[in-house]
Protein backbone atom coordinates (compact mmCIF):
# COMPACT_ATOMS: atom_id res chain seq x y z
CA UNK A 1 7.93 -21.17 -6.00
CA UNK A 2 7.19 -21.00 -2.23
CA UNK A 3 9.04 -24.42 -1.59
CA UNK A 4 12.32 -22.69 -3.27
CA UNK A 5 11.69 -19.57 -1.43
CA UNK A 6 11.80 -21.68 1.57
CA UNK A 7 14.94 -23.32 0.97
CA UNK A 8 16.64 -20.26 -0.01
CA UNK A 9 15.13 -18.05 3.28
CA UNK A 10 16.29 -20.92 5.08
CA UNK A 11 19.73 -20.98 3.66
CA UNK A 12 20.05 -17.39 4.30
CA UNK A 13 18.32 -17.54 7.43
CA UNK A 14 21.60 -19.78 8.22
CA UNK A 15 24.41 -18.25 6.67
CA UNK A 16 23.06 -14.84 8.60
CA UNK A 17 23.23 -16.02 11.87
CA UNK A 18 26.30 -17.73 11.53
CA UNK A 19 27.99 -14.43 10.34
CA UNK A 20 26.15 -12.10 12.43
CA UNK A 21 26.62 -14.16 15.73
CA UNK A 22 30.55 -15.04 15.27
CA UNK A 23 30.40 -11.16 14.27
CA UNK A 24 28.86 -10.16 17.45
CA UNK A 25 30.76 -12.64 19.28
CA UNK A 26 34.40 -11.35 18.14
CA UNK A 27 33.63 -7.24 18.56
CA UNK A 28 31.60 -7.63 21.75
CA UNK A 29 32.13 -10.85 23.72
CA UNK A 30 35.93 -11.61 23.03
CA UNK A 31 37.38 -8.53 20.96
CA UNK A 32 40.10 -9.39 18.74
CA UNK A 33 38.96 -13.01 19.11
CA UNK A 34 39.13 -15.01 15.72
CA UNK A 35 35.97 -17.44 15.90
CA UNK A 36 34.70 -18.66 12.73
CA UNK A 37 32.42 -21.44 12.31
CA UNK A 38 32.44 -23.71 8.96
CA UNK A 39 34.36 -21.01 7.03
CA UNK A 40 31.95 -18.30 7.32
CA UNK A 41 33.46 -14.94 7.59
CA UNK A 42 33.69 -13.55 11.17
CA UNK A 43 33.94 -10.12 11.35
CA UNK A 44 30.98 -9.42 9.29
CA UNK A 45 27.94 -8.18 11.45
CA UNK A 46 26.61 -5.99 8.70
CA UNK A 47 26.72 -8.92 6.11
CA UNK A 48 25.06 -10.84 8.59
CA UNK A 49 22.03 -9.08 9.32
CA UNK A 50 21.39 -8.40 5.56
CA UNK A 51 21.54 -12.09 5.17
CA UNK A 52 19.08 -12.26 7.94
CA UNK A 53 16.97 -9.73 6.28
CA UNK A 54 16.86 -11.61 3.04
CA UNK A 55 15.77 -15.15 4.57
CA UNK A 56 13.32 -13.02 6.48
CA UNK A 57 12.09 -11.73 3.10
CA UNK A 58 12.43 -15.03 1.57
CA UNK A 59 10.25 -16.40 4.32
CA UNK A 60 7.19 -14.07 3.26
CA UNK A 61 6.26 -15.74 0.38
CA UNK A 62 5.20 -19.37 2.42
CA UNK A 63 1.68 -17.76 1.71
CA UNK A 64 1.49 -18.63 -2.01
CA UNK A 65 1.29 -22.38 -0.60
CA UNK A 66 -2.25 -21.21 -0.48
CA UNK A 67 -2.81 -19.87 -3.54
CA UNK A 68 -2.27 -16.10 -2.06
CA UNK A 69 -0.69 -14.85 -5.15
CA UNK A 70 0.05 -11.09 -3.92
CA UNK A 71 2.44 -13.16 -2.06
CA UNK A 72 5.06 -12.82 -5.26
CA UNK A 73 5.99 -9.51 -3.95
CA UNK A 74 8.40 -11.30 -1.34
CA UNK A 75 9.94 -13.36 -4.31
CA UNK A 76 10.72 -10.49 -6.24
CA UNK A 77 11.77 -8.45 -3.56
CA UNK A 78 13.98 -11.24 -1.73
CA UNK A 79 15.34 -11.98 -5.46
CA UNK A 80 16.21 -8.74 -5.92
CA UNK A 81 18.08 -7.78 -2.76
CA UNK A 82 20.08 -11.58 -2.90
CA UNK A 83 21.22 -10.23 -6.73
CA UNK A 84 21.85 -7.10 -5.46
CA UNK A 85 24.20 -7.92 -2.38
CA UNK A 86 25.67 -11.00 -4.44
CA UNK A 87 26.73 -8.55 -6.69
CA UNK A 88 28.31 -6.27 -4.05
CA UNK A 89 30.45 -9.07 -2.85
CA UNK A 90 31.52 -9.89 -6.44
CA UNK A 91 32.50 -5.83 -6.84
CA UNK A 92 34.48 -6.33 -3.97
CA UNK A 93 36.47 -9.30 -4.76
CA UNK A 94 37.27 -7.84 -8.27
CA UNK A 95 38.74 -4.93 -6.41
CA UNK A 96 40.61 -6.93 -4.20
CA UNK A 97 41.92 -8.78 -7.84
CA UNK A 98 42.91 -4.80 -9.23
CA UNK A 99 44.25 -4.08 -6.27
CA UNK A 100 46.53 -7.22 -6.22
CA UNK A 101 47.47 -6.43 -9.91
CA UNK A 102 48.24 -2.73 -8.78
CA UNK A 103 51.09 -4.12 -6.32
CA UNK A 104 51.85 -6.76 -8.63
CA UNK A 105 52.83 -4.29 -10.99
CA UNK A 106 54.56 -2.12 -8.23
CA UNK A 107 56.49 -4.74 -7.68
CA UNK A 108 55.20 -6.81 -5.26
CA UNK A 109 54.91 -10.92 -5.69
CA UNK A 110 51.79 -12.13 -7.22
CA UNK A 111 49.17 -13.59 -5.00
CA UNK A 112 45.73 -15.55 -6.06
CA UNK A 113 44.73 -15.01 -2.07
CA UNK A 114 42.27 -12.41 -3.34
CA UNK A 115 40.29 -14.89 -4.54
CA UNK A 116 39.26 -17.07 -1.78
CA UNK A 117 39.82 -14.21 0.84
CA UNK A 118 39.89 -10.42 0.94
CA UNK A 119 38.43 -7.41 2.21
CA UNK A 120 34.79 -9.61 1.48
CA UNK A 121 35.96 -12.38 3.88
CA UNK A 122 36.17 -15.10 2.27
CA UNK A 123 36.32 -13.84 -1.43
CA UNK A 124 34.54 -15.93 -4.29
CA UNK A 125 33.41 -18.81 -1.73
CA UNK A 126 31.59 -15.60 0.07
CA UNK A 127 28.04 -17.78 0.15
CA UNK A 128 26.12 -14.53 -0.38
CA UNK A 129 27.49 -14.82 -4.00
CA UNK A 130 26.92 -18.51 -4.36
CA UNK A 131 22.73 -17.71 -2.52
CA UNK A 132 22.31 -14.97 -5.52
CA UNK A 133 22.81 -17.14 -8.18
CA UNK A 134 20.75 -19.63 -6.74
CA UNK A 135 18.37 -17.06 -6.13
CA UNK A 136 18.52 -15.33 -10.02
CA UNK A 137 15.92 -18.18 -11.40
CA UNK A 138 13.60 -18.02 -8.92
CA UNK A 139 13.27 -13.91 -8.89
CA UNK A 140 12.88 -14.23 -13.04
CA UNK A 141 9.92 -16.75 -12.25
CA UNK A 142 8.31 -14.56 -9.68
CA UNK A 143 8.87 -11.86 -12.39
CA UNK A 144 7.22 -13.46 -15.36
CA UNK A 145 4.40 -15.05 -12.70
CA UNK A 146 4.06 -11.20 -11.90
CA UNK A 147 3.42 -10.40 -15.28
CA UNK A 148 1.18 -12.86 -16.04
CA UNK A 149 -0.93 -12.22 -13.26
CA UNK A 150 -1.32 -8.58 -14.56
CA UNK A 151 -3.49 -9.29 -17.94
């Protein structure tokens, strides 16, 4: 559990500062300026830190390599806020899809652009969504570990 809690805080840890830097760099440094860096949205600085926050999160569980089980806490917690901002980001691309069918039906030309970008960024290949699935397993382990612990 702590070596997939790695991983994952590291992932995040990754994705975050991408976002949040290219972010930071486009409103601040060069405004208006379009830098992106391996398809990571860049105008996200919000998006960015919670990333940040998560891997942070993530990374408080290295104690249960020792056996420190109260550790699980950062599991479930990291789990939990992954699943919850993955979900966001899927609630925003499927209003991005009703609001293409809204001005498809108003007359305007179909598009599938919602899908791989929108008001999210980059739409379904928005990693956040891809790092809560990946994330899912390990917060029901934590979870049942939890439990377990208790009796």
């Amino acid at each position: 559990m702590a070596t997939y809690s790695a991983i994952l805080g590291t992932l995040y840890i990754i994705v975050g500062s991408i976002e949040f830097l290219t972010a930071f760099w486009n409103w601040f440094i060069k405004p208006g300026d379009d830098l992106s860096l391996l398809g990571l949205p860049c105008d996200d600085l919000f998006g960015g830190f919670a990333a940040l926050v998560i891997g942070a999160v993530f990374f408080g569980a290295l104690p249960l390599w020792r056996a420190r089980r109260e550790a699980i806490g950062f599991v479930l917690v990291g789990a939990l806020l992954s699943v919850t901002f993955g979900a966001v980001y899927l609630l925003i691309v499927g209003a991005d899809g009703f609001g293409t069918l809204l001005a498809f039906l108003s007359g305007e030309k179909w598009s599938w652009d919602w899908l791989t970008s929108g008001t999210s960024g980059t739409g379904l290949l928005r990693p956040e969504i891809w790092l809560a699935l990946l994330s899912a397993p390990l917060g029901y382990a934590a979870l049942k570990a939890a439990r377990q612990s208790e009796k």
